[in-house]
PDB file of N, CA and C in Angstrom:
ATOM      1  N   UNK A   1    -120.661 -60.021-212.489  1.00  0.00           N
ATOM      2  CA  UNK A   1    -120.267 -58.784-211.899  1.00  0.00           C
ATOM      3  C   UNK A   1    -118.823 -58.856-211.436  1.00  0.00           C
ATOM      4  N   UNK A   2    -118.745 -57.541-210.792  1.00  0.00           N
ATOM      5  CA  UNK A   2    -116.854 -57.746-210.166  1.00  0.00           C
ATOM      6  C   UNK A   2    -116.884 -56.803-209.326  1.00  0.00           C
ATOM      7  N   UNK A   3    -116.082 -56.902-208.748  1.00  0.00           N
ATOM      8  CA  UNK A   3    -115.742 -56.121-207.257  1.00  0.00           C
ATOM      9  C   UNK A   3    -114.107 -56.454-206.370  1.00  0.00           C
ATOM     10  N   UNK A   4    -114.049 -55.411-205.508  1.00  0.00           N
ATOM     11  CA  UNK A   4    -112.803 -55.446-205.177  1.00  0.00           C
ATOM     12  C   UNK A   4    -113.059 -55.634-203.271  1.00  0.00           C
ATOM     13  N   UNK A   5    -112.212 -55.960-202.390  1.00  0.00           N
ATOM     14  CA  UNK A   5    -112.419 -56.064-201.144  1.00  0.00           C
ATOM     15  C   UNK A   5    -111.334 -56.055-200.413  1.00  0.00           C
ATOM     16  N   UNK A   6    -111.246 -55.483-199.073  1.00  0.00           N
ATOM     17  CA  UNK A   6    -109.589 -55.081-198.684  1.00  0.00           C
ATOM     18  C   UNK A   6    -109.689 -56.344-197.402  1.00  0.00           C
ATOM     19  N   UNK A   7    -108.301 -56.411-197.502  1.00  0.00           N
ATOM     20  CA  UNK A   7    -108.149 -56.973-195.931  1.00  0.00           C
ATOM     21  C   UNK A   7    -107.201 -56.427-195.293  1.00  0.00           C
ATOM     22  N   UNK A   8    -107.112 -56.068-193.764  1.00  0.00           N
ATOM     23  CA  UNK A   8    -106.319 -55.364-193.192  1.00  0.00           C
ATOM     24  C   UNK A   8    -106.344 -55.863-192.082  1.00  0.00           C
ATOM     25  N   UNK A   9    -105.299 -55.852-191.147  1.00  0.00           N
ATOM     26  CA  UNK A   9    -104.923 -56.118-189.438  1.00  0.00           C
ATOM     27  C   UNK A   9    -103.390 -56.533-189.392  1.00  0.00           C
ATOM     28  N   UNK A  10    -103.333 -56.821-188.230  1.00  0.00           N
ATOM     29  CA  UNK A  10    -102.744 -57.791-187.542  1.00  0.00           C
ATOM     30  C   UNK A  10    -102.311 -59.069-187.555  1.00  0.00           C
ATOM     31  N   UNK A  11    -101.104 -59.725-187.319  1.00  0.00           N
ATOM     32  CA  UNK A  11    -101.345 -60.625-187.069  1.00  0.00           C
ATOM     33  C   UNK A  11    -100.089 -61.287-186.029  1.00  0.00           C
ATOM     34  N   UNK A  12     -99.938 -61.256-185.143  1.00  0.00           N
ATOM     35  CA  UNK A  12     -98.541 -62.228-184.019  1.00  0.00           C
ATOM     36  C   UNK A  12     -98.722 -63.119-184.368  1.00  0.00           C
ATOM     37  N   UNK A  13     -97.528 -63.640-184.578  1.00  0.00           N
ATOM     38  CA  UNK A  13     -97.004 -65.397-184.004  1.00  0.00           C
ATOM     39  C   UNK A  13     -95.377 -65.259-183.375  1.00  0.00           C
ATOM     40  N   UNK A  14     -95.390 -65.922-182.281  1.00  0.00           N
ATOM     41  CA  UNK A  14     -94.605 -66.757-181.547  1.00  0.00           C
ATOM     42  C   UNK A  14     -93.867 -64.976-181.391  1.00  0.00           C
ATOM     43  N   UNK A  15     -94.668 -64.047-180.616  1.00  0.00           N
ATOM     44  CA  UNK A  15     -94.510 -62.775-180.341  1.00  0.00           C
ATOM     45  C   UNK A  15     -93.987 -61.443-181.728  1.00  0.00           C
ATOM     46  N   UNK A  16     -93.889 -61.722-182.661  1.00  0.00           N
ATOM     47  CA  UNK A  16     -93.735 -60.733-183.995  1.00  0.00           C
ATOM     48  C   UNK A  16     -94.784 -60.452-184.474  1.00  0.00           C
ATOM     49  N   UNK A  17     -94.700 -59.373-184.712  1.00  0.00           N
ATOM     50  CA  UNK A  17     -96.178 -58.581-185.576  1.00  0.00           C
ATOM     51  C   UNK A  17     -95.678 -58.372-186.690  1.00  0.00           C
ATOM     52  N   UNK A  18     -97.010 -58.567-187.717  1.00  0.00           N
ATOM     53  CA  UNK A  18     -96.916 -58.525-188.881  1.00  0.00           C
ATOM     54  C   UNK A  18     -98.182 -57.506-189.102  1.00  0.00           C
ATOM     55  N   UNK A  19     -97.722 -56.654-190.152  1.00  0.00           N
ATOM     56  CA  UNK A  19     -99.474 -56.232-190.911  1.00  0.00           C
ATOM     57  C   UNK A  19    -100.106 -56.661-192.003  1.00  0.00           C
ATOM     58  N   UNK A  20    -100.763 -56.968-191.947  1.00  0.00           N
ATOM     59  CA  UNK A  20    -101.686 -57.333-193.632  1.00  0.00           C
ATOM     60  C   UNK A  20    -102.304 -56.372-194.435  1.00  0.00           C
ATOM     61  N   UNK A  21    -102.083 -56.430-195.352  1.00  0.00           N
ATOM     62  CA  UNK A  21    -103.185 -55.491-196.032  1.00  0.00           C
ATOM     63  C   UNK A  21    -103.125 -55.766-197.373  1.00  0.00           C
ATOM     64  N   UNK A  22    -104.132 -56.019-197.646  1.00  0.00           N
ATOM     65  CA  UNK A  22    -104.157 -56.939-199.475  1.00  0.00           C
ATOM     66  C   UNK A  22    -105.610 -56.508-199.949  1.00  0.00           C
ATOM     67  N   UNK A  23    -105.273 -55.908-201.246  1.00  0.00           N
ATOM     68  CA  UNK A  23    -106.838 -55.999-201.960  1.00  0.00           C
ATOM     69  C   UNK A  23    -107.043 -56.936-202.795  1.00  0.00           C
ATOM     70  N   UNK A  24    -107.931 -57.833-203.278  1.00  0.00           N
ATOM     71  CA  UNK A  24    -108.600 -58.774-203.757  1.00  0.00           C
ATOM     72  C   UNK A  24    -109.614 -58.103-204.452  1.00  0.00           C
ATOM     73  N   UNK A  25    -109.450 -58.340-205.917  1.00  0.00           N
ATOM     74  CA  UNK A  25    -110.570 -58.176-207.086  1.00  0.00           C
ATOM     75  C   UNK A  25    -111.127 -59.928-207.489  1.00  0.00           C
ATOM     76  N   UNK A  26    -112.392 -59.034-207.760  1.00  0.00           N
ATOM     77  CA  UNK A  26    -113.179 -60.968-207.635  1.00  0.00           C
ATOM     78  C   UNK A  26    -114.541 -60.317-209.002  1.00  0.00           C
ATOM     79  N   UNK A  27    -114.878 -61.799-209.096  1.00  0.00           N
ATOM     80  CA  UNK A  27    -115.454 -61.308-210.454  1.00  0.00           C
ATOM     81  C   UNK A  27    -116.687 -62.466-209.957  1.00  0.00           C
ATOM     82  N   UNK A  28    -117.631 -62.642-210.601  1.00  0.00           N
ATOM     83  CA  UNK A  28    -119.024 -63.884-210.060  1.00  0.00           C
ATOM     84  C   UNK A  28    -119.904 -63.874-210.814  1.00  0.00           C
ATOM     85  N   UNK A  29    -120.739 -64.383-211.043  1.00  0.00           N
ATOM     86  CA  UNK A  29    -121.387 -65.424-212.312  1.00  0.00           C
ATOM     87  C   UNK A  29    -122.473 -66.233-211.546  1.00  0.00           C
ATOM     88  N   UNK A  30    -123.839 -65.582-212.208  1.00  0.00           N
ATOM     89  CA  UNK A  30    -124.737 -67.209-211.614  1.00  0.00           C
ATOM     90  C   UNK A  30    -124.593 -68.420-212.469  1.00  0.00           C
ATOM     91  N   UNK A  31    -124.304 -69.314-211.425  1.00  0.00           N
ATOM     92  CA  UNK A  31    -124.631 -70.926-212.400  1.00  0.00           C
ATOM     93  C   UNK A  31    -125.960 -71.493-211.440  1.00  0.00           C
ATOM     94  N   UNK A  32    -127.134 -71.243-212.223  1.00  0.00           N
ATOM     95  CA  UNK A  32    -128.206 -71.926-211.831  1.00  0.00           C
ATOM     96  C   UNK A  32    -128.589 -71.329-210.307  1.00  0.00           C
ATOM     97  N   UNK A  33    -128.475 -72.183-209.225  1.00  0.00           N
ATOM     98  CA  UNK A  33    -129.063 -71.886-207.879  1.00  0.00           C
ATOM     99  C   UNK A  33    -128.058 -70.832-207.174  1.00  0.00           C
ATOM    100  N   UNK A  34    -126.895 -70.910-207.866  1.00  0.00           N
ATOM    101  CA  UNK A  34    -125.688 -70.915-207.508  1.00  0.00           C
ATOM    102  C   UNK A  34    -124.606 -69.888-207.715  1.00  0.00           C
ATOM    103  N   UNK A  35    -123.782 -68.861-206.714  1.00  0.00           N
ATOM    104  CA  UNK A  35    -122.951 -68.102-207.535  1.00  0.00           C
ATOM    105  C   UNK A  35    -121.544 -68.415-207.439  1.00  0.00           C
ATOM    106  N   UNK A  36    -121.061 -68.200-208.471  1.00  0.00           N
ATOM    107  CA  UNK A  36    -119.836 -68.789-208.686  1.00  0.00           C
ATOM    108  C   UNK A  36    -118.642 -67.945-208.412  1.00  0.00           C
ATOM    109  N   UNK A  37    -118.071 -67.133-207.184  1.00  0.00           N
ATOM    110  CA  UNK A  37    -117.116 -66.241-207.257  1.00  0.00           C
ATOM    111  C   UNK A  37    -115.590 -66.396-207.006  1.00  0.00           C
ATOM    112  N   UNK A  38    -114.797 -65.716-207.924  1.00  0.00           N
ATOM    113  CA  UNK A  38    -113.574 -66.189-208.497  1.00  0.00           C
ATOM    114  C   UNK A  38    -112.650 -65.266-207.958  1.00  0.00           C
ATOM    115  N   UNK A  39    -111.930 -65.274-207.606  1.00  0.00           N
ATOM    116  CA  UNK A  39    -110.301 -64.424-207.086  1.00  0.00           C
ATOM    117  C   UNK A  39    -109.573 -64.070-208.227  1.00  0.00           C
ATOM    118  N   UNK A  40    -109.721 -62.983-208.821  1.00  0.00           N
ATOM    119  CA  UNK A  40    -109.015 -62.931-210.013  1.00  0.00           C
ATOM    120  C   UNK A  40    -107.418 -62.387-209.849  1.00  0.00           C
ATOM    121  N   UNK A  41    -106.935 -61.199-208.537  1.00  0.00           N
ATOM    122  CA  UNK A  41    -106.401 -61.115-208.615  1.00  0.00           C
ATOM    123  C   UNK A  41    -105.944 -60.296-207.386  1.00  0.00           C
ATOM    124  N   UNK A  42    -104.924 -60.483-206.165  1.00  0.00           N
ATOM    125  CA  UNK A  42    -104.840 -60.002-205.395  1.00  0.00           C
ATOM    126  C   UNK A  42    -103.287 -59.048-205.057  1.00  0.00           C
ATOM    127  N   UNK A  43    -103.296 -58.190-204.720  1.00  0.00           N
ATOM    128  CA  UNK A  43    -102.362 -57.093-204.467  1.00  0.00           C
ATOM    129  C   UNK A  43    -101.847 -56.946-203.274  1.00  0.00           C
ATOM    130  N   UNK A  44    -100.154 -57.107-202.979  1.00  0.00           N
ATOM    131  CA  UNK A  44    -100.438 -56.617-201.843  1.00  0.00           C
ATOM    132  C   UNK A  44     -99.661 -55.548-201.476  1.00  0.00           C
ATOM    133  N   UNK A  45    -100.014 -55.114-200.585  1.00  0.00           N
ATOM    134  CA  UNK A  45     -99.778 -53.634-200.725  1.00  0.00           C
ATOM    135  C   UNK A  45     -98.292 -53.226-199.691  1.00  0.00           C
ATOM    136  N   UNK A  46     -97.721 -51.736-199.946  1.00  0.00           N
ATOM    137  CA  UNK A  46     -96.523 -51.398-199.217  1.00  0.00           C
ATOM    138  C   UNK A  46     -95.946 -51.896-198.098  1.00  0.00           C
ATOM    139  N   UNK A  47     -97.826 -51.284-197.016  1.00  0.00           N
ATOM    140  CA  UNK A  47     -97.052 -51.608-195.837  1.00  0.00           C
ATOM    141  C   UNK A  47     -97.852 -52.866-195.154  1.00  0.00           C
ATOM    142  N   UNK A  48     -97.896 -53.850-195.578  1.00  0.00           N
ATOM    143  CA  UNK A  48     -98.259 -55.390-195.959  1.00  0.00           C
ATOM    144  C   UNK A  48     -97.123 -56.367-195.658  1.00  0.00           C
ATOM    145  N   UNK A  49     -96.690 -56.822-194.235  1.00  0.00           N
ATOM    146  CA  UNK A  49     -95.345 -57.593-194.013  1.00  0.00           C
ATOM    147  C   UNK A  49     -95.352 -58.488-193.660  1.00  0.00           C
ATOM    148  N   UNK A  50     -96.373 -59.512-193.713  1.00  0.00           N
ATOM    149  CA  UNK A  50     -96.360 -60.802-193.771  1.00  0.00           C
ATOM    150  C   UNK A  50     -96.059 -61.715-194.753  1.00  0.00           C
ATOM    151  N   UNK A  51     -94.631 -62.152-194.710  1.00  0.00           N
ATOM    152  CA  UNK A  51     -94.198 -63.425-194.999  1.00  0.00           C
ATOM    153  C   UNK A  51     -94.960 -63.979-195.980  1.00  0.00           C
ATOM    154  N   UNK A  52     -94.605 -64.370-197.279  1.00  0.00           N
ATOM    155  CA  UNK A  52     -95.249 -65.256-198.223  1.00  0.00           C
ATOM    156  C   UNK A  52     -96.098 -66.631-197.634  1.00  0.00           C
ATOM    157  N   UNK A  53     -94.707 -67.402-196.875  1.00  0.00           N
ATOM    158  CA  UNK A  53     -94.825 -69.058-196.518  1.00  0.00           C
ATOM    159  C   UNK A  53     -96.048 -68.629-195.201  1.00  0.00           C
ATOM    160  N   UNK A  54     -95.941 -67.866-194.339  1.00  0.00           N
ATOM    161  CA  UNK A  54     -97.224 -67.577-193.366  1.00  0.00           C
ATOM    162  C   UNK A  54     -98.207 -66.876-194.474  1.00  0.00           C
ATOM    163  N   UNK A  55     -98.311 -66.316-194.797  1.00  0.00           N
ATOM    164  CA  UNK A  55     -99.719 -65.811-195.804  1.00  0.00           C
ATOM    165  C   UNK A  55    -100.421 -66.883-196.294  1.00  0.00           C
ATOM    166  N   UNK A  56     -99.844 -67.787-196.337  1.00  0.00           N
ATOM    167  CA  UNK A  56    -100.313 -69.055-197.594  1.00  0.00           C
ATOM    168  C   UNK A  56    -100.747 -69.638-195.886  1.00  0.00           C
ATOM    169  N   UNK A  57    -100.126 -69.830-194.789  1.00  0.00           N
ATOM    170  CA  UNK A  57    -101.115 -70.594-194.174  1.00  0.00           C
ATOM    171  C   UNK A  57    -102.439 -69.600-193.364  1.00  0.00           C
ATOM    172  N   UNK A  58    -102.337 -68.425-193.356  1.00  0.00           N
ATOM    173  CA  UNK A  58    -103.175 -67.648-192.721  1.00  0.00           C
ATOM    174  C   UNK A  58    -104.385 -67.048-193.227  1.00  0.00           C
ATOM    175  N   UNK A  59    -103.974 -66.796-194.659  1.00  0.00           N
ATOM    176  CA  UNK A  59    -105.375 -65.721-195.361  1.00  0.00           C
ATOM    177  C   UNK A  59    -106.161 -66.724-195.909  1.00  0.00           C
ATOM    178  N   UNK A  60    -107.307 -66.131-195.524  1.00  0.00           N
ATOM    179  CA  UNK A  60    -108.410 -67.045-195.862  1.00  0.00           C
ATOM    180  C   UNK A  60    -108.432 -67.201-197.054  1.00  0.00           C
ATOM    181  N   UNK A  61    -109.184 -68.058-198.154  1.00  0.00           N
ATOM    182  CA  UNK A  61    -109.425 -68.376-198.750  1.00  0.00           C
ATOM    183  C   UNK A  61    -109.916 -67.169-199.814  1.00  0.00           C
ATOM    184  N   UNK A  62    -110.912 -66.344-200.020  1.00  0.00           N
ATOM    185  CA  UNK A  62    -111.544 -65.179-200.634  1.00  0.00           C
ATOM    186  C   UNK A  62    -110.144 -64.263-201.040  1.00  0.00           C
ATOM    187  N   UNK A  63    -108.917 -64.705-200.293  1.00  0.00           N
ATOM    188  CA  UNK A  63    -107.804 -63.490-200.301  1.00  0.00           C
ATOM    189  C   UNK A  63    -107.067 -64.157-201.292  1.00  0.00           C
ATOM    190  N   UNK A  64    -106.876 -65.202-202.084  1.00  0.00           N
ATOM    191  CA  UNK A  64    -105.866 -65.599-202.679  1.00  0.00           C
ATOM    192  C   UNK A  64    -106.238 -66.230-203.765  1.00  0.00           C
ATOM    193  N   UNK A  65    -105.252 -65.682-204.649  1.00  0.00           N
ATOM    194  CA  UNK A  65    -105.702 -65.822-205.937  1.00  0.00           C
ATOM    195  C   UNK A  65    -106.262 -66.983-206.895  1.00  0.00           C
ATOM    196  N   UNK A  66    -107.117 -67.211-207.690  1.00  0.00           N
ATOM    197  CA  UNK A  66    -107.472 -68.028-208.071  1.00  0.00           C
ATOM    198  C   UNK A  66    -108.289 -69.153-207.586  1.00  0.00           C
ATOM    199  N   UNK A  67    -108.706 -68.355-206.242  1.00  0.00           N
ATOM    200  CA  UNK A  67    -109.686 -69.083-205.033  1.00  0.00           C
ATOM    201  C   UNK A  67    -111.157 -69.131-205.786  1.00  0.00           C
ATOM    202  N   UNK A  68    -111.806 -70.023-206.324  1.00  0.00           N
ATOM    203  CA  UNK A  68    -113.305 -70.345-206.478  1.00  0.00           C
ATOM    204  C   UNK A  68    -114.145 -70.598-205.272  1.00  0.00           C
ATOM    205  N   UNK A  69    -115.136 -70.118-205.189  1.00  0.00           N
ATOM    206  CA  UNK A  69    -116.334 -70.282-203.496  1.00  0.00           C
ATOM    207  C   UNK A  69    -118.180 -70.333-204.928  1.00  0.00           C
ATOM    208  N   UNK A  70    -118.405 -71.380-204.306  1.00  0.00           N
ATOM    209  CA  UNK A  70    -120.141 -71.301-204.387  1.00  0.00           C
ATOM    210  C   UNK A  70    -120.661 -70.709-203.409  1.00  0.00           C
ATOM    211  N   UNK A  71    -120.985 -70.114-203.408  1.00  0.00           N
ATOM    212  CA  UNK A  71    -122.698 -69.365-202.688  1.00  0.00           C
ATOM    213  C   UNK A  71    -124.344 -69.686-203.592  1.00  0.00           C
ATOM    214  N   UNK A  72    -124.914 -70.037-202.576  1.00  0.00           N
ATOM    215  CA  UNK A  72    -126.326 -70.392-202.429  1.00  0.00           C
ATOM    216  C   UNK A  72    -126.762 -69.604-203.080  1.00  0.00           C
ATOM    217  N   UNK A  73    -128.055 -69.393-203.707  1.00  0.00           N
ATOM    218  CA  UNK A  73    -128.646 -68.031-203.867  1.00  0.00           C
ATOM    219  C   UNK A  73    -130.404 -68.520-203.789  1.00  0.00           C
ATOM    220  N   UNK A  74    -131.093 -67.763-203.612  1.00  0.00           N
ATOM    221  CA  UNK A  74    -132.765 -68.319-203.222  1.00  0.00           C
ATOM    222  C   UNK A  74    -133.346 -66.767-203.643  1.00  0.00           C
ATOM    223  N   UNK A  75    -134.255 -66.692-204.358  1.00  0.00           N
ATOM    224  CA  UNK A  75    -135.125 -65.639-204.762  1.00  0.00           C
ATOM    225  C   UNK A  75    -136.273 -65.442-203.561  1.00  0.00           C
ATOM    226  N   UNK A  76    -136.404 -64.726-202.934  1.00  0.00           N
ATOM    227  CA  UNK A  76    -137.211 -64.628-201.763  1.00  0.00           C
ATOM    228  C   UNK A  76    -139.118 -63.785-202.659  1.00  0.00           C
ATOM    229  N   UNK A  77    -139.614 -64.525-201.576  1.00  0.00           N
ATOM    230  CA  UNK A  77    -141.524 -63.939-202.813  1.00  0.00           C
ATOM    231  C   UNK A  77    -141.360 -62.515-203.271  1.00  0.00           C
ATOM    232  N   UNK A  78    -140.631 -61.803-202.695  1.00  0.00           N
ATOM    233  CA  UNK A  78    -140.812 -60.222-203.265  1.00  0.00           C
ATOM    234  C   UNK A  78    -139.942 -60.013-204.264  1.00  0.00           C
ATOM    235  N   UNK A  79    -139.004 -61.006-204.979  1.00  0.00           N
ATOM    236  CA  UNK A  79    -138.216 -60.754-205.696  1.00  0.00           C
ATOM    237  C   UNK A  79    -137.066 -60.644-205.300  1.00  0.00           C
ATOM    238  N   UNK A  80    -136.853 -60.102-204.218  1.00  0.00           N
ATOM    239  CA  UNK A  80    -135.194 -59.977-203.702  1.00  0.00           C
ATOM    240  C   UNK A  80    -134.344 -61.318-203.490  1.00  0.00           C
ATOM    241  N   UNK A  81    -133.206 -61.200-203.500  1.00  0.00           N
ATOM    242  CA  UNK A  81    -132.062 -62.361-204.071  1.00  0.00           C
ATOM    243  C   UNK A  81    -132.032 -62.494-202.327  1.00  0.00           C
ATOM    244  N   UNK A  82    -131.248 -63.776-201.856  1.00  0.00           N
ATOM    245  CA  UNK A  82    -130.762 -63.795-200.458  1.00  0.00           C
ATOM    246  C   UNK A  82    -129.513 -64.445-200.544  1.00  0.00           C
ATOM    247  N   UNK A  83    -128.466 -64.224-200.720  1.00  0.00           N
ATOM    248  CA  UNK A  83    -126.860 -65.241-200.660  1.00  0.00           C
ATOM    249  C   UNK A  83    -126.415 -65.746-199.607  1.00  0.00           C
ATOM    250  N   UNK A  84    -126.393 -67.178-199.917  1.00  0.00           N
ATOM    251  CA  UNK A  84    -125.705 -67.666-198.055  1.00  0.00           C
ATOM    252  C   UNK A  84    -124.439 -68.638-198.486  1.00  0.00           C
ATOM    253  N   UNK A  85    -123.617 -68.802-197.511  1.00  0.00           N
ATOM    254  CA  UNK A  85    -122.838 -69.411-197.564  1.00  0.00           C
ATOM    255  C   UNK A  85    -122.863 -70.429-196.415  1.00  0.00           C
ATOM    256  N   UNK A  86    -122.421 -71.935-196.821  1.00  0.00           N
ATOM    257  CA  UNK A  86    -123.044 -72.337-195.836  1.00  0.00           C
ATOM    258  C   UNK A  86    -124.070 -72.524-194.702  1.00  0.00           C
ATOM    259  N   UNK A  87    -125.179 -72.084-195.689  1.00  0.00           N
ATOM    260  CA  UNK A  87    -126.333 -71.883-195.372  1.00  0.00           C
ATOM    261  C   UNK A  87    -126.754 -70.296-194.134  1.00  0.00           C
ATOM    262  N   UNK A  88    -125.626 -70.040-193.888  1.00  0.00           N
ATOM    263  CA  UNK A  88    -125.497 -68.855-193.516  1.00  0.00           C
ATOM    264  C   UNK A  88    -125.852 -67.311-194.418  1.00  0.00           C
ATOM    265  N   UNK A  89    -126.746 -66.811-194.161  1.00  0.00           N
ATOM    266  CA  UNK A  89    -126.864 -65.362-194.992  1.00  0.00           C
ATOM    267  C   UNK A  89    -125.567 -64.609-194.765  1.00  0.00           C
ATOM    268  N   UNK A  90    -125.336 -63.783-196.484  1.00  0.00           N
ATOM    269  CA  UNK A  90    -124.149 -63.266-196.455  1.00  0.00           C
ATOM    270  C   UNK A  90    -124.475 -61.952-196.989  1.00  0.00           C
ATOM    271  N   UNK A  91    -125.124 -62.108-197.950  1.00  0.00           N
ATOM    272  CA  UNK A  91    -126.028 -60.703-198.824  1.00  0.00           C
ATOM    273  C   UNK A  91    -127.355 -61.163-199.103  1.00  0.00           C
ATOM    274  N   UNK A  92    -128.049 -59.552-198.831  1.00  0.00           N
ATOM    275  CA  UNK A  92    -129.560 -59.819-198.867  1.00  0.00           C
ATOM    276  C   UNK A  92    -129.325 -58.300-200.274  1.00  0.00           C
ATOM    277  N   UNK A  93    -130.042 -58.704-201.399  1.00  0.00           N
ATOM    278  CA  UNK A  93    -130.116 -58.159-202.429  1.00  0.00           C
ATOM    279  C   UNK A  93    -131.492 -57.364-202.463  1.00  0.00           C
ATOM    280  N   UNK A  94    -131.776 -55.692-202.520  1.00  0.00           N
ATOM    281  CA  UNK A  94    -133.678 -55.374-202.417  1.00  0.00           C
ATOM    282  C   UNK A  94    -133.095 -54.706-203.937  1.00  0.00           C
ATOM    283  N   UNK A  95    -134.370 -54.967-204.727  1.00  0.00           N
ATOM    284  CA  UNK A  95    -134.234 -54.075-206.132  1.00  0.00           C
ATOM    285  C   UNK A  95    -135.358 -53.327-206.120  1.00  0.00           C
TER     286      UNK A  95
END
């Protein structure tokens, strides 16, 4: 599958504000227990003024390109999917 996801805020350091705002398209794949989701390609947008060299230490991981993440996946008795990350639930799937 594929999908897109925004990030937006804030962010100070050492009293300067910056804004963020970046969309991230991501694409994912089951391998086995497992989903495999990929950063294919992230944008950032106009009014988006954080610094390259701070971006690279601030945005998480899911925001930058070419970022790979496993997620868990477990078929629950009724059929529905449950995704966790770090054993943490992230998406609960009902069909």
């Amino acid at each position: 599958g594929s999908g897109s996801s925004t990030l937006t805020g804030t962010v100070t350091v050492r009293d300067r504000h910056y804004r963020l705002h970046r969309v991230s398209d991501t694409t994912w794949r089951r391998q086995g227990d497992f989903m495999l989701s990929t950063t294919r390609n992230v944008r950032i947008l106009a009014d988006d003024t954080v610094p390259p060299a701070l971006a690279a230490q601030i945005v998480f991981s899911p925001a930058r390109e070419g970022n790979n993440d496993y997620y868990q996946m477990y078929q629950l008795p009724n059929g529905d999917q449950m995704i966790n990350y770090a054993g943490l639930p992230r998406l609960y799937c009902h069909s």
